[in-house]
Protein backbone atom coordinates (compact mmCIF):
# COMPACT_ATOMS: atom_id res chain seq x y z
CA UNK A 1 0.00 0.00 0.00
CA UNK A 2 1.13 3.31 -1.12
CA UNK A 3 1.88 5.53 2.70
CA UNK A 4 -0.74 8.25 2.91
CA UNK A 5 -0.31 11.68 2.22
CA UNK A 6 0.29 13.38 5.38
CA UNK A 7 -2.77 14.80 6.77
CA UNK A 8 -3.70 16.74 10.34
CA UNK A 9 -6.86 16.35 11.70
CA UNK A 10 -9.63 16.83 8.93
CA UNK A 11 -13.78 16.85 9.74
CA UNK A 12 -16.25 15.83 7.47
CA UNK A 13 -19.73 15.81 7.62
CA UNK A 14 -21.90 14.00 4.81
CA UNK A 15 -25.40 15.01 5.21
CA UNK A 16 -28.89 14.43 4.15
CA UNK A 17 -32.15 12.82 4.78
CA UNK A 18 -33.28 9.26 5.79
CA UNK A 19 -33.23 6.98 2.91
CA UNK A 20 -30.84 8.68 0.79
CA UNK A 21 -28.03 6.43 2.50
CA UNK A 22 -25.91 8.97 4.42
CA UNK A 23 -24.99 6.33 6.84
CA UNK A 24 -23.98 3.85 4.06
CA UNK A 25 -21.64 6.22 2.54
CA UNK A 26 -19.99 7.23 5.86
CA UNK A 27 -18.98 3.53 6.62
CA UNK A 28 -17.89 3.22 3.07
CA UNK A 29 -15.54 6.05 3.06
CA UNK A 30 -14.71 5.99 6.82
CA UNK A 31 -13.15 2.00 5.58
CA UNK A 32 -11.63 2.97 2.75
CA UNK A 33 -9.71 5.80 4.39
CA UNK A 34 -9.23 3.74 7.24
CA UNK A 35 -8.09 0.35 5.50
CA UNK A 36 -7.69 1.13 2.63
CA UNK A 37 -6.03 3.99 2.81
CA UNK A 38 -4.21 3.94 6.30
CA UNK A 39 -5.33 6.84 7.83
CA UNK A 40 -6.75 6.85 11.62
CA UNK A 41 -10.78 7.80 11.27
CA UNK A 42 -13.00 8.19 13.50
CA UNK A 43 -17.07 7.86 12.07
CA UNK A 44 -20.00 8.82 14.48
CA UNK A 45 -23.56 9.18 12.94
CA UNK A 46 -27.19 10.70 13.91
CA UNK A 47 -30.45 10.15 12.84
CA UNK A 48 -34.00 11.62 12.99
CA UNK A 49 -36.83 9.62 14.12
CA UNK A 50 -38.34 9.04 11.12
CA UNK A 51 -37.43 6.05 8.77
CA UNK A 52 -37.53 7.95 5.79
CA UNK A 53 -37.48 11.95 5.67
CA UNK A 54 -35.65 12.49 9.11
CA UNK A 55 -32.38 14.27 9.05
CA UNK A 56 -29.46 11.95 8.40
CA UNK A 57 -25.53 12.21 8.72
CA UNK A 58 -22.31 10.76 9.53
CA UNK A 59 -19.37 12.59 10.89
CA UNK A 60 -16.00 11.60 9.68
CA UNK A 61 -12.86 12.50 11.85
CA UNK A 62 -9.75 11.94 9.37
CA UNK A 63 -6.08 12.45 10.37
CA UNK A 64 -2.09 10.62 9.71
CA UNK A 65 -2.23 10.31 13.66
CA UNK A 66 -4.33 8.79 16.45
CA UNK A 67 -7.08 10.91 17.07
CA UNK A 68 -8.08 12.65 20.35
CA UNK A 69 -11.89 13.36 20.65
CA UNK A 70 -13.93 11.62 18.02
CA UNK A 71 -16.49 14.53 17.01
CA UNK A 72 -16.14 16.96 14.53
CA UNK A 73 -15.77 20.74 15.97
CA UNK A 74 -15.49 22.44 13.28
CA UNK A 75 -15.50 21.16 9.75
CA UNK A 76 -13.37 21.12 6.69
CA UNK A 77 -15.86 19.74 4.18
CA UNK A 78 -19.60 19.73 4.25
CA UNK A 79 -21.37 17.16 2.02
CA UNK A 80 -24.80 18.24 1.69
CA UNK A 81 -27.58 15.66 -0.43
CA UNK A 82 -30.31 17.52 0.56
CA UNK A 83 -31.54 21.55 1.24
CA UNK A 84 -32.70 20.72 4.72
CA UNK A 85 -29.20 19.33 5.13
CA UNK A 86 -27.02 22.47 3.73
CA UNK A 87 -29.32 24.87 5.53
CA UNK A 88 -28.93 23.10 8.93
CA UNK A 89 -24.88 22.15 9.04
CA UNK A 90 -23.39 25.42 7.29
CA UNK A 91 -22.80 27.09 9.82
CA UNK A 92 -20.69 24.64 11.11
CA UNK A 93 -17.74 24.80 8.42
CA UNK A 94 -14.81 26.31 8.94
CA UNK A 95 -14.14 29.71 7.08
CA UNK A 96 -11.35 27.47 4.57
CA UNK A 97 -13.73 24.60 4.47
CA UNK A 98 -15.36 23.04 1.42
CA UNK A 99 -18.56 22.69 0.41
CA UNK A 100 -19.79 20.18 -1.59
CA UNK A 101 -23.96 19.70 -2.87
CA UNK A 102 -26.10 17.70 -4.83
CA UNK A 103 -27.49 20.39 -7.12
CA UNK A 104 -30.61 18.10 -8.06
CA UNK A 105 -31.87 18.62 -4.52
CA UNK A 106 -30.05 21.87 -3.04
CA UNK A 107 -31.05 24.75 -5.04
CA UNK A 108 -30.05 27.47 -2.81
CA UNK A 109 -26.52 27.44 -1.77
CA UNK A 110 -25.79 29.69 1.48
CA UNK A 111 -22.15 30.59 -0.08
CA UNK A 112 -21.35 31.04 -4.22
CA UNK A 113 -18.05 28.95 -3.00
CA UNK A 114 -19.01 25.40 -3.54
CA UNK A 115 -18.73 22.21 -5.45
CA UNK A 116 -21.96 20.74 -7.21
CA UNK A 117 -23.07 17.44 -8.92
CA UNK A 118 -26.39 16.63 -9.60
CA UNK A 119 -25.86 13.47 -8.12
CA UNK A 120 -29.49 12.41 -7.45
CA UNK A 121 -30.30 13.09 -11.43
CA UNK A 122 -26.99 11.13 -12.01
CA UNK A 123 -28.13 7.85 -10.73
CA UNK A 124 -31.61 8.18 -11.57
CA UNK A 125 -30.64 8.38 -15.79
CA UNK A 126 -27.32 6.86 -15.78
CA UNK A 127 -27.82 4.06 -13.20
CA UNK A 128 -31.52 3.51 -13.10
CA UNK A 129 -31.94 3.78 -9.30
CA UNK A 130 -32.47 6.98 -7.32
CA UNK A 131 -31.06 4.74 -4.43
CA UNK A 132 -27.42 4.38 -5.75
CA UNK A 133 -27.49 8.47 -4.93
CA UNK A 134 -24.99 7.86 -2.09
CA UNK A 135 -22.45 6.22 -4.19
CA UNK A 136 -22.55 8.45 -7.27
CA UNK A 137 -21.76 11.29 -4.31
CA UNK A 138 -18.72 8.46 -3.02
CA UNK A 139 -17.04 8.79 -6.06
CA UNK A 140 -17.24 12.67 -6.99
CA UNK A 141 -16.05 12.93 -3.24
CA UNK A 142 -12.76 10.35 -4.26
CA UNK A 143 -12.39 12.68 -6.98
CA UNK A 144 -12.51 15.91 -5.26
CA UNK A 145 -10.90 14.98 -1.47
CA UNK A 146 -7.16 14.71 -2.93
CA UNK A 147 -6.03 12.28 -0.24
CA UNK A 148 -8.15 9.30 -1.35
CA UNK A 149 -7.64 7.13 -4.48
CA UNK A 150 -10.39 5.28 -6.78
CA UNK A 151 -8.74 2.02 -5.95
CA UNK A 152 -9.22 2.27 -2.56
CA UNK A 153 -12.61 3.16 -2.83
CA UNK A 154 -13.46 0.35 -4.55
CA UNK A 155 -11.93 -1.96 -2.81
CA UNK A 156 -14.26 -0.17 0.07
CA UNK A 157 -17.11 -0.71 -1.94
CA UNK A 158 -16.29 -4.12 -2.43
CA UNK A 159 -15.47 -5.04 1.44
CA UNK A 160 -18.74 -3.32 2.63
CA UNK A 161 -21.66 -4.32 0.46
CA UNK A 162 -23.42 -7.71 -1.06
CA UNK A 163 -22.22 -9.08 -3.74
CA UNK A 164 -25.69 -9.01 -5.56
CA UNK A 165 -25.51 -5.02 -5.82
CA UNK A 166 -21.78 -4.91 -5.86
CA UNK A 167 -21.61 -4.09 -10.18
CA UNK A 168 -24.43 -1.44 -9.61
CA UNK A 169 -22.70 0.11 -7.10
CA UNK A 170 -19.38 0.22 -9.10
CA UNK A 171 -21.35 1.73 -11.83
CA UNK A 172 -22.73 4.17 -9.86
CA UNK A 173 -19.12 5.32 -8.45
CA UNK A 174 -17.57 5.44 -11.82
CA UNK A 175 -20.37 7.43 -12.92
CA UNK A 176 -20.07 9.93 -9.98
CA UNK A 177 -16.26 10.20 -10.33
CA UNK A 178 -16.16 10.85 -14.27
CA UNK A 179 -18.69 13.29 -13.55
CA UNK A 180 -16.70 15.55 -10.89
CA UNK A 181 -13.79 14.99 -13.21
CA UNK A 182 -15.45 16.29 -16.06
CA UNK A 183 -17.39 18.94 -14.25
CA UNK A 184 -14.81 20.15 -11.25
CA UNK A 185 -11.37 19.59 -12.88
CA UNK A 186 -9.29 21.77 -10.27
CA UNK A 187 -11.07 20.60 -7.41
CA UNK A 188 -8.17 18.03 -5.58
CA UNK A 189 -5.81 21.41 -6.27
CA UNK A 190 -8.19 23.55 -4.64
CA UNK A 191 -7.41 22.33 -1.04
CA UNK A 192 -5.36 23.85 1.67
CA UNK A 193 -4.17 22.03 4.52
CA UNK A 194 -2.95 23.00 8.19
């Protein structure tokens, strides 16, 4: 395995509602930076009462050393698959933080400083299933976070879900990541690090 690229402590928060799989994607990427990648994470998660609707997220704590307290405090990147979601957790990124949205669902950004996909539009024509939402977002964040490879991911993708789904799934993340290539070139270059 290739060592990581040094990184200090680094909060993200992927955010949404209940059924778009917010808490899928957070043990996804929270294993591949973890195994895959070699990084110490920490993942923590919350949930609103309802099944489907609630507010959803998972809170990733990323860093090259062993981590102190496992909650974010303020965060560096802001993942946002819903308006609800971007309206509510804004606040809480850091002045040099990223934000990142799915444009099919957040139509009113609280900054002009942000990274959009229409991720949800994404998997509904080019994968067939609204559901695979969370994945097509995985892969647009492995392009933009410039610490994590595609490789990785997969392998993440591979570890963590049934094999029945698993080709969807892959299709869905290739999809997301061509996209965010295609559509936010300079993003990995955009990042500064403390």
């Amino acid at each position: 395995m290739k060592s990581p690229m040094q990184l200090n402590r680094f909060e993200i928060r992927l955010s949404g509602t209940g059924g778009q799989g917010v808490l899928t994607l957070g043990r996804i990427l929270g294993h591949g930076l973890a195994i895959e990648h070699g990084y110490y994470v920490t993942q923590t998660q919350s949930y609103g009462p309802e099944a489907r609707g609630g507010a959803s997220r998972a809170d990733l704590v990323v860093n090259s050393q062993p981590i102190n307290y496992p909650k974010p405090e303020q965060l560096d990147f802001l993942v946002a698959l819903s308006q609800e979601a971007c309206n509510r957790y804004f606040q809480r990124l850091k002045p040099t933080g990223r934000l990142f949205v799915d444009t099919t669902l957040v139509t009113q950004t609280p900054s002009n400083q942000f990274w959009g996909l229409p991720c949800t539009e994404i998997a509904r024509e080019k994968i067939g299933l609204v559901q695979a939402t969370n994945i097509v977002a995985l892969g647009a964040l492995t392009h933009v976070l410039p610490f994590a490879r595609p490789a990785a991911m997969k392998r993440s993708l591979e570890a963590n879900l049934p094999a029945k789904i698993l080709e969807l799934n892959l299709k869905a993340f290739t999809a997301g990541y061509n996209q965010a290539r295609k559509d936010i070139p300079d993003g990995p270059t955009q990042w500064t690090f403390s």
